[in-house]
PDB file of N, CA and C in Angstrom:
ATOM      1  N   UNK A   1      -3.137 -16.910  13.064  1.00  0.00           N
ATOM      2  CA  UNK A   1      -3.121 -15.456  13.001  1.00  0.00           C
ATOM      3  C   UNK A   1      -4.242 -14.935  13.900  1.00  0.00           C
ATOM      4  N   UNK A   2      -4.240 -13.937  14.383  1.00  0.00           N
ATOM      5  CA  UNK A   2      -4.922 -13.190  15.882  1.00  0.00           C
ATOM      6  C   UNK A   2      -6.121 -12.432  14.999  1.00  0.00           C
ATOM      7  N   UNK A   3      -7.366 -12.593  15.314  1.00  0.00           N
ATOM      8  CA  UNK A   3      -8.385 -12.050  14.907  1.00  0.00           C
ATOM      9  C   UNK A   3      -8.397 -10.223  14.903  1.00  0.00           C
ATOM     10  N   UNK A   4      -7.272  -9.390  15.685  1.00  0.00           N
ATOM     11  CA  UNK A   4      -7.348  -8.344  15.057  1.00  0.00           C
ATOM     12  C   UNK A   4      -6.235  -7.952  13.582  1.00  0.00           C
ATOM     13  N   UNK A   5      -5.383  -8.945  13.807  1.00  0.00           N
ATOM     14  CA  UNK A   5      -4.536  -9.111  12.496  1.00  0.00           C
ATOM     15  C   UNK A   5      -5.174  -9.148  10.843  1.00  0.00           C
ATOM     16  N   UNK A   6      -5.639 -10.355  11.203  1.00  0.00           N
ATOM     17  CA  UNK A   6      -6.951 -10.737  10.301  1.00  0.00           C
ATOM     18  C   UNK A   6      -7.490  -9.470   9.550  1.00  0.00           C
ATOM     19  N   UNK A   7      -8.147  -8.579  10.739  1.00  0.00           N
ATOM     20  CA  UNK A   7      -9.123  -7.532  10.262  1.00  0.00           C
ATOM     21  C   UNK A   7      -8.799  -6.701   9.446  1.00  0.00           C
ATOM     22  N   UNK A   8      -7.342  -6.272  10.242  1.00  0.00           N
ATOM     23  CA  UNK A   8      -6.351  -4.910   9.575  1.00  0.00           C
ATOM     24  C   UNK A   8      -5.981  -5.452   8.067  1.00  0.00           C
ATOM     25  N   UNK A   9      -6.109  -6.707   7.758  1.00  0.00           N
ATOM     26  CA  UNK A   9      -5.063  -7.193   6.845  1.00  0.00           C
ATOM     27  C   UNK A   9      -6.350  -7.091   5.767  1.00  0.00           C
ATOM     28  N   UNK A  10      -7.723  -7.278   6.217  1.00  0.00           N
ATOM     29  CA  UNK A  10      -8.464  -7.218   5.299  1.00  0.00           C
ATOM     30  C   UNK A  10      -8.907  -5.846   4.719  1.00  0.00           C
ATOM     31  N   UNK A  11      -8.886  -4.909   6.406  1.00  0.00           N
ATOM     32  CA  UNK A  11      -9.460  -3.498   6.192  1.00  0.00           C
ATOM     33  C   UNK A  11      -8.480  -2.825   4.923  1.00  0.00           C
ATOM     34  N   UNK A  12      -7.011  -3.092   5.471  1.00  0.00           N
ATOM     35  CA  UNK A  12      -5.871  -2.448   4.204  1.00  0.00           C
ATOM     36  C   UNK A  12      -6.051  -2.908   2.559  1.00  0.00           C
ATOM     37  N   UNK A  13      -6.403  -4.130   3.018  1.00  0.00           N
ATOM     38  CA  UNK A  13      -6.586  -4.902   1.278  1.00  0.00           C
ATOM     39  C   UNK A  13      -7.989  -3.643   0.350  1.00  0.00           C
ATOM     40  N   UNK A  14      -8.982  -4.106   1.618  1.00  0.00           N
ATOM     41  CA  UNK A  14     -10.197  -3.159   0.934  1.00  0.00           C
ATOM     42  C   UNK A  14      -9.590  -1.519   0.447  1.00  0.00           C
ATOM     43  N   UNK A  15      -8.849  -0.995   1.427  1.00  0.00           N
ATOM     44  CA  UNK A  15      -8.541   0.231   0.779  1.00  0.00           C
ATOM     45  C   UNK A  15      -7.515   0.381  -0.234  1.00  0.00           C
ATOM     46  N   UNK A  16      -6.988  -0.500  -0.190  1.00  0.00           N
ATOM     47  CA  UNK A  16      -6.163  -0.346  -1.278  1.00  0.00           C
ATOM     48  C   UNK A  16      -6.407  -1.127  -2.809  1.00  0.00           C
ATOM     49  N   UNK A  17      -7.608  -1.340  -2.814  1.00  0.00           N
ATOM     50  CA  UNK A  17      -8.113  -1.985  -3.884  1.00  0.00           C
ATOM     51  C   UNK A  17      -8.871  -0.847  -4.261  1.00  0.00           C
ATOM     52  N   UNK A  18      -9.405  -0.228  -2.738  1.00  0.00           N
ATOM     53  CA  UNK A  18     -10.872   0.747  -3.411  1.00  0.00           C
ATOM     54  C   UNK A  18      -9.888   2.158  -4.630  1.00  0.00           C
ATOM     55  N   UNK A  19      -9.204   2.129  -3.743  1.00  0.00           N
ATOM     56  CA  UNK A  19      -8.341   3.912  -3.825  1.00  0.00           C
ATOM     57  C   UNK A  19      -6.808   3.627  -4.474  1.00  0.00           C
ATOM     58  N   UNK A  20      -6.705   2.299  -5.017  1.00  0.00           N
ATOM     59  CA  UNK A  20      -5.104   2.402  -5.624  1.00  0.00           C
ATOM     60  C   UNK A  20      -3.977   2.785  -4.792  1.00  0.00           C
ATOM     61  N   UNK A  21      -3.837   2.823  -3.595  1.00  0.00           N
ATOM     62  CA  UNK A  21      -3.482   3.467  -2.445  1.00  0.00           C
ATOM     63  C   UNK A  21      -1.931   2.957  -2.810  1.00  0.00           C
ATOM     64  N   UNK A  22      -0.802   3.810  -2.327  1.00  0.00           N
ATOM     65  CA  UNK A  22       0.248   2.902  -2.308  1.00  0.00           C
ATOM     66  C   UNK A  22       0.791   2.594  -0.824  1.00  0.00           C
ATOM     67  N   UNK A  23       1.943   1.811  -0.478  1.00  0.00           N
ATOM     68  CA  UNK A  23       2.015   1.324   0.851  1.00  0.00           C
ATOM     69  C   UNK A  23       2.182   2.413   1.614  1.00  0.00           C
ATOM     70  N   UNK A  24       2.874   3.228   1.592  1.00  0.00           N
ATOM     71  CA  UNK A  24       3.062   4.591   2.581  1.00  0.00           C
ATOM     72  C   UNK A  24       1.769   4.885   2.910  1.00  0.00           C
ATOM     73  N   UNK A  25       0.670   5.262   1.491  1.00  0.00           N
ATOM     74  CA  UNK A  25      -0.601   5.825   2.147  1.00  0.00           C
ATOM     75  C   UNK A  25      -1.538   4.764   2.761  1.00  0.00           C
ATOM     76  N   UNK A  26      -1.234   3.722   2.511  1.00  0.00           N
ATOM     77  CA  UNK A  26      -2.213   2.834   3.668  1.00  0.00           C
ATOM     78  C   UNK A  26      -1.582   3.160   4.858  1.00  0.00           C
ATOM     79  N   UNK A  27      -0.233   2.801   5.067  1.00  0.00           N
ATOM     80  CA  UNK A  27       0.219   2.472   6.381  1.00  0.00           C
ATOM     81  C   UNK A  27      -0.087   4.238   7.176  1.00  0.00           C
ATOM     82  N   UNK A  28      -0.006   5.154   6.446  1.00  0.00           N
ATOM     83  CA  UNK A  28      -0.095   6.781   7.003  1.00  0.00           C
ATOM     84  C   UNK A  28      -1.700   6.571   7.482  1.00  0.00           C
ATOM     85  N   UNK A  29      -2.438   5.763   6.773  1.00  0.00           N
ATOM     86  CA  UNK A  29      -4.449   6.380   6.716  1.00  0.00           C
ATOM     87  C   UNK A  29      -4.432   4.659   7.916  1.00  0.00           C
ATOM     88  N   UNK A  30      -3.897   4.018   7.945  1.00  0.00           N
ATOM     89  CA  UNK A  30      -3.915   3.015   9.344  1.00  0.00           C
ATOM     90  C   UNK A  30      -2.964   2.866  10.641  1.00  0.00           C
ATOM     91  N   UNK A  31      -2.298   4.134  10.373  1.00  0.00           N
ATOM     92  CA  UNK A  31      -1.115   4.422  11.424  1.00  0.00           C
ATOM     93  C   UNK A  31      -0.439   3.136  11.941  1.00  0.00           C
ATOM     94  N   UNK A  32      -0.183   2.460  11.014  1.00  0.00           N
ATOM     95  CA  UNK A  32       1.033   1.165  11.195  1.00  0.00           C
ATOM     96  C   UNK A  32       2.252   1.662  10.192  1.00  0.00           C
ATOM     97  N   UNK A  33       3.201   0.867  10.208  1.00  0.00           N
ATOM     98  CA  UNK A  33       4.291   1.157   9.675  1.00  0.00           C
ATOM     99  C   UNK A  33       4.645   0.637   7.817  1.00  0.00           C
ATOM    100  N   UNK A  34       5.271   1.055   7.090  1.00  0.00           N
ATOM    101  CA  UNK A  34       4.830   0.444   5.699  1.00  0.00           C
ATOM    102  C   UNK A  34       5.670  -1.560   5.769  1.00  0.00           C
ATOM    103  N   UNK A  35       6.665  -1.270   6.627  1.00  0.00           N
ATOM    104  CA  UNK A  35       6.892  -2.678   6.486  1.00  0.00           C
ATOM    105  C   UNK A  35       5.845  -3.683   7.193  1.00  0.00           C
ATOM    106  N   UNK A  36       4.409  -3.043   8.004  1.00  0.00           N
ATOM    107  CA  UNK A  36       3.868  -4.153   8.454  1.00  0.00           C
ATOM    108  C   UNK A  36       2.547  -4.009   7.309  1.00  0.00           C
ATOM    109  N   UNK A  37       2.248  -2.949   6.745  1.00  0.00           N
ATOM    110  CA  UNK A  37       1.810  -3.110   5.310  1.00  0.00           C
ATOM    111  C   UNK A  37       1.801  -4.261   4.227  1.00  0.00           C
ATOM    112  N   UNK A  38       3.245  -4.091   4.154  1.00  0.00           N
ATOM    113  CA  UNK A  38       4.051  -4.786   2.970  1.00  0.00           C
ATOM    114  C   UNK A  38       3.779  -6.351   3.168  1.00  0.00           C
ATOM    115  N   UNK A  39       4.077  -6.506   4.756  1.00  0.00           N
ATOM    116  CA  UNK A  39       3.802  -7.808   5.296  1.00  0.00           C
ATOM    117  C   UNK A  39       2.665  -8.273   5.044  1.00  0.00           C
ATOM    118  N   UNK A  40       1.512  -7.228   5.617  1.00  0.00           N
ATOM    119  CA  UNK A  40       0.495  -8.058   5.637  1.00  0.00           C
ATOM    120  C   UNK A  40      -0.341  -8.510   4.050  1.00  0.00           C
ATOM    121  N   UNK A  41       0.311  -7.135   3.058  1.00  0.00           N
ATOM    122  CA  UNK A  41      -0.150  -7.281   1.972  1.00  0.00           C
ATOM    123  C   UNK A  41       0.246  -9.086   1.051  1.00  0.00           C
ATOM    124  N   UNK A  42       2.013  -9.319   1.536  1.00  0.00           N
ATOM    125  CA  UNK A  42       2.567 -10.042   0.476  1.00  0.00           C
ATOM    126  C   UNK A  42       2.921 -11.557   1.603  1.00  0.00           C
ATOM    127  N   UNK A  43       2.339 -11.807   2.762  1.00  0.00           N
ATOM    128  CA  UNK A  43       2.587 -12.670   3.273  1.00  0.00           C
ATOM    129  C   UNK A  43       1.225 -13.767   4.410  1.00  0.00           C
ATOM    130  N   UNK A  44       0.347 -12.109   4.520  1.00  0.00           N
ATOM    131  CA  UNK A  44      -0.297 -12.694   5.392  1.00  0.00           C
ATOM    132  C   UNK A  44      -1.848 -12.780   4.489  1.00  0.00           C
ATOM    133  N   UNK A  45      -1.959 -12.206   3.503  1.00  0.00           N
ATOM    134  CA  UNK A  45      -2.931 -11.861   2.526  1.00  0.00           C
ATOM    135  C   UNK A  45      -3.418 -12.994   2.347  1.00  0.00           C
ATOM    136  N   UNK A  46      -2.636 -13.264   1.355  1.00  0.00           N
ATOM    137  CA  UNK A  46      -2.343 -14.753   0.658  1.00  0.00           C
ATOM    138  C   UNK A  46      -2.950 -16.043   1.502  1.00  0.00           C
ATOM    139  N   UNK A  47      -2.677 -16.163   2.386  1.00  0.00           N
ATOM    140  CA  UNK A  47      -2.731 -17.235   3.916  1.00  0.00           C
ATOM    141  C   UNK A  47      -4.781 -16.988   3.654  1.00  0.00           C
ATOM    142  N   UNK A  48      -5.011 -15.643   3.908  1.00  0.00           N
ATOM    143  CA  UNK A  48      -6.567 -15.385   3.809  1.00  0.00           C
ATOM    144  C   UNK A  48      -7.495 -15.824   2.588  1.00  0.00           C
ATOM    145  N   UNK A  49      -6.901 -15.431   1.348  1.00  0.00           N
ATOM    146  CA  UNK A  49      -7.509 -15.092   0.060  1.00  0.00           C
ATOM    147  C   UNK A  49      -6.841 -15.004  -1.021  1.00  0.00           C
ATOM    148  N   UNK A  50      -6.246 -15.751  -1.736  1.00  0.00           N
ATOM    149  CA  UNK A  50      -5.624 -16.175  -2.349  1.00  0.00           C
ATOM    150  C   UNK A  50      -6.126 -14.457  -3.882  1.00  0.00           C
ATOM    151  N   UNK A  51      -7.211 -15.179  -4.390  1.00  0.00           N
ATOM    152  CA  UNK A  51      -7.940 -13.832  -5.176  1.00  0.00           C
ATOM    153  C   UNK A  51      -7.550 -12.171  -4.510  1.00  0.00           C
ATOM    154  N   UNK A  52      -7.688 -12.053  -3.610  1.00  0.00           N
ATOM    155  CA  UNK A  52      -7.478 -10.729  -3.270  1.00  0.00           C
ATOM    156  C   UNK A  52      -6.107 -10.541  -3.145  1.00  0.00           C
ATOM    157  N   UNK A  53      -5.473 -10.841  -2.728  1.00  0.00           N
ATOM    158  CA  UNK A  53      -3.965 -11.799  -2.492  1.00  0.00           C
ATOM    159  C   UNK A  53      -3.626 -10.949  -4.115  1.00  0.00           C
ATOM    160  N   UNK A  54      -3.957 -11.415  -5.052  1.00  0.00           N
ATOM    161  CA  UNK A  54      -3.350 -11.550  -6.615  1.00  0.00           C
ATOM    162  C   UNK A  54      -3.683  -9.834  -6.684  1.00  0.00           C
ATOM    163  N   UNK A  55      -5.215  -9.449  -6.551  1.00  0.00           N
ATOM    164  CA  UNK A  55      -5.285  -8.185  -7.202  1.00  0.00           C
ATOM    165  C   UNK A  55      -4.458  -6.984  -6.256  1.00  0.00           C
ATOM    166  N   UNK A  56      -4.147  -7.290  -4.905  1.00  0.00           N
ATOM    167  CA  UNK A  56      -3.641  -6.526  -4.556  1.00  0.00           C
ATOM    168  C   UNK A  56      -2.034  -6.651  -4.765  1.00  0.00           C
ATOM    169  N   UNK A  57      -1.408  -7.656  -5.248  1.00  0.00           N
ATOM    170  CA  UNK A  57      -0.460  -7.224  -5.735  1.00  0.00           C
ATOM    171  C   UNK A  57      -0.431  -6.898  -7.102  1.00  0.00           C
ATOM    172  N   UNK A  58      -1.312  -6.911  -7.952  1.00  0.00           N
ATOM    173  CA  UNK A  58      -1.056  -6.182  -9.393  1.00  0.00           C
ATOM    174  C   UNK A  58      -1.173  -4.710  -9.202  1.00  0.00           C
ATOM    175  N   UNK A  59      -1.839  -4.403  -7.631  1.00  0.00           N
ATOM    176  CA  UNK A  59      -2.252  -2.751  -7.365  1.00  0.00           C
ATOM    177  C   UNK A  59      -0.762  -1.940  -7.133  1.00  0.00           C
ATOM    178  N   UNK A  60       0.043  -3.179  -6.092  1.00  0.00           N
ATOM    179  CA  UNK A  60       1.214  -3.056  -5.611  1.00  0.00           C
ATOM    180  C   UNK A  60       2.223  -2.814  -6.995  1.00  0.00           C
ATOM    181  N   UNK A  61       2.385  -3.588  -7.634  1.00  0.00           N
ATOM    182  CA  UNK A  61       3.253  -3.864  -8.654  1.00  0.00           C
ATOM    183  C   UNK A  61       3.133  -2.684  -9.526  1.00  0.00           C
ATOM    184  N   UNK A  62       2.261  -2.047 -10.056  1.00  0.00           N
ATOM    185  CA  UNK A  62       2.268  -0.953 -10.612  1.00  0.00           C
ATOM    186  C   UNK A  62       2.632   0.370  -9.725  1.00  0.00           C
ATOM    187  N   UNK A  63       1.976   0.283  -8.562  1.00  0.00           N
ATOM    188  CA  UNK A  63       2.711   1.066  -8.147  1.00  0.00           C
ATOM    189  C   UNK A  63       4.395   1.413  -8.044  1.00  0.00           C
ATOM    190  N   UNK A  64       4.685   0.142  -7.939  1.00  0.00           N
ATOM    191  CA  UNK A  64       5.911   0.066  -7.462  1.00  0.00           C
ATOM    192  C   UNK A  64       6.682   0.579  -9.016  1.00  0.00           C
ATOM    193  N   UNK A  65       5.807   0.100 -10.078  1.00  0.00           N
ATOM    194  CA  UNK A  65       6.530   0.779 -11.637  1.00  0.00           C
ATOM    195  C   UNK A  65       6.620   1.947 -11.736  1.00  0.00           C
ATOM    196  N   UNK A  66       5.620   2.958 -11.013  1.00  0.00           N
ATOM    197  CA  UNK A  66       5.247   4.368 -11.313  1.00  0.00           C
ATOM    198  C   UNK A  66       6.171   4.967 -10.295  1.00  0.00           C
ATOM    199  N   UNK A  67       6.799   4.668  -9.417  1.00  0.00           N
ATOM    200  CA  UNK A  67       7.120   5.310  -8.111  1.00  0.00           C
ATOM    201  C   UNK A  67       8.394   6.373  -8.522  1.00  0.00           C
ATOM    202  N   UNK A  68       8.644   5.996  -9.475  1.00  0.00           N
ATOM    203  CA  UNK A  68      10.039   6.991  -9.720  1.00  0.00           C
ATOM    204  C   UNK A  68       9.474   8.049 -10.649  1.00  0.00           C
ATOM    205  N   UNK A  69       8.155   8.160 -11.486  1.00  0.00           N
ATOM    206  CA  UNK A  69       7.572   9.259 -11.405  1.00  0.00           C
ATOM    207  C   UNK A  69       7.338  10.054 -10.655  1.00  0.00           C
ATOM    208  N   UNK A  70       6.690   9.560  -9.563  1.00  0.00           N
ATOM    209  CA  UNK A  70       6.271  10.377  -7.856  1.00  0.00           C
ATOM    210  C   UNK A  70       7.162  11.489  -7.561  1.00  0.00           C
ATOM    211  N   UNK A  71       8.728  10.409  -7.168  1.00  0.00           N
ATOM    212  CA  UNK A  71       9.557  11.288  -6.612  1.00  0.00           C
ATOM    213  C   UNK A  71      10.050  11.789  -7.548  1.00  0.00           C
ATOM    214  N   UNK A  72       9.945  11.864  -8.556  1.00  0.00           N
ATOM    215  CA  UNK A  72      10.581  13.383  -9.727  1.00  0.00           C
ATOM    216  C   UNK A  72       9.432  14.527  -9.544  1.00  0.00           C
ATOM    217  N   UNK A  73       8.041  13.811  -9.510  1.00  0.00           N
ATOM    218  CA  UNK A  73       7.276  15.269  -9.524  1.00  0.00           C
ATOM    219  C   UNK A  73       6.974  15.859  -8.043  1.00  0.00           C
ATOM    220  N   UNK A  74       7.159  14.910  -6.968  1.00  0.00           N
ATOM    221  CA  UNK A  74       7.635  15.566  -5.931  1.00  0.00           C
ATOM    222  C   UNK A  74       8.740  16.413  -5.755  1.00  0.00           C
ATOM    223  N   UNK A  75      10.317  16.073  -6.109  1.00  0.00           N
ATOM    224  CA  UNK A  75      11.125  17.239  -6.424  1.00  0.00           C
ATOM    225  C   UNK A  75      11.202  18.010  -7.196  1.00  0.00           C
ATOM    226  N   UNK A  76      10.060  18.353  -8.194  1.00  0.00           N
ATOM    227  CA  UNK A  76       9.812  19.237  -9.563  1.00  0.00           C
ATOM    228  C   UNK A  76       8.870  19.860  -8.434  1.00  0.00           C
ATOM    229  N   UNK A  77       7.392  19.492  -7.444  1.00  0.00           N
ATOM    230  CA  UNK A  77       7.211  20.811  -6.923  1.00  0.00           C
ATOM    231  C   UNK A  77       7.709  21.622  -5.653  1.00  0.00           C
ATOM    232  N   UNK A  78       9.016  20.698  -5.137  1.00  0.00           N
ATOM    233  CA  UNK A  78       9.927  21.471  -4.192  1.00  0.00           C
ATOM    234  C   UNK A  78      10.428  22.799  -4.698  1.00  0.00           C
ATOM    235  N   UNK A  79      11.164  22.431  -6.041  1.00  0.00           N
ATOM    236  CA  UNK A  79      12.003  23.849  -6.094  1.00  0.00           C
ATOM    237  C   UNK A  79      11.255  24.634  -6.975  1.00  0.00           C
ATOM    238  N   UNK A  80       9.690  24.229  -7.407  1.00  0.00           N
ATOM    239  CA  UNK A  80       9.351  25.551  -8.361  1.00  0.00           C
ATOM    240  C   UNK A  80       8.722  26.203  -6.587  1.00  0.00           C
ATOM    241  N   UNK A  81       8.214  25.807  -5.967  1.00  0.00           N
ATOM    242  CA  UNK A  81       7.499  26.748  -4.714  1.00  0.00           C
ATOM    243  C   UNK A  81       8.799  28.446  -4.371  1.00  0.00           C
ATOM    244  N   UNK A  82       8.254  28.821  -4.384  1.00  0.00           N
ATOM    245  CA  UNK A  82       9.525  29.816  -3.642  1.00  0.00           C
ATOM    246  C   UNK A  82       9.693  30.011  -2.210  1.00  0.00           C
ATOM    247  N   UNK A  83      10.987  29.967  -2.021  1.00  0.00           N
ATOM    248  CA  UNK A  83      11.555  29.997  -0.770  1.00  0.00           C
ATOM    249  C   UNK A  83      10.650  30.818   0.586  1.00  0.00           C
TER     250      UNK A  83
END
């Protein structure tokens, strides 16, 4: 793996450990895409740090439980705004 790969894969881990971040908002606050996120979170992590590796997917995994909250209270504050 390429020493700026490495970095990003660690810089994303740190923020998304610090801030609960979910993949959209890492990949939006590191202007990469969420599938190279996802990647680096659940493939290339692991390869680094096995420990960080684990907590960032329990960060992931909950997120991923809550997410259909999100988009209900995202379309709950579409249509109360007025037109």
């Amino acid at each position: 793996m390429q020493e700026y790969i490495q970095k990003r894969v660690l810089e994303i881990c740190a923020y998304i450990l610090e801030t609960g971040a979910t993949v959209r908002q890492a990949a939006r606050r590191f202007n990469v895409s969420k599938s190279t996120v996802h990647k680096d979170m659940t493939e290339r992590l692991p390869s680094l740090n096995k420990e960080l590796a684990a907590s960032v997917r329990q960060i992931l995994e909950q997120n991923k439980a809550e997410r259909h909250l999100r988009g209900g209270e995202a379309t709950r504050q579409k249509y109360r705004q007025p037109a």
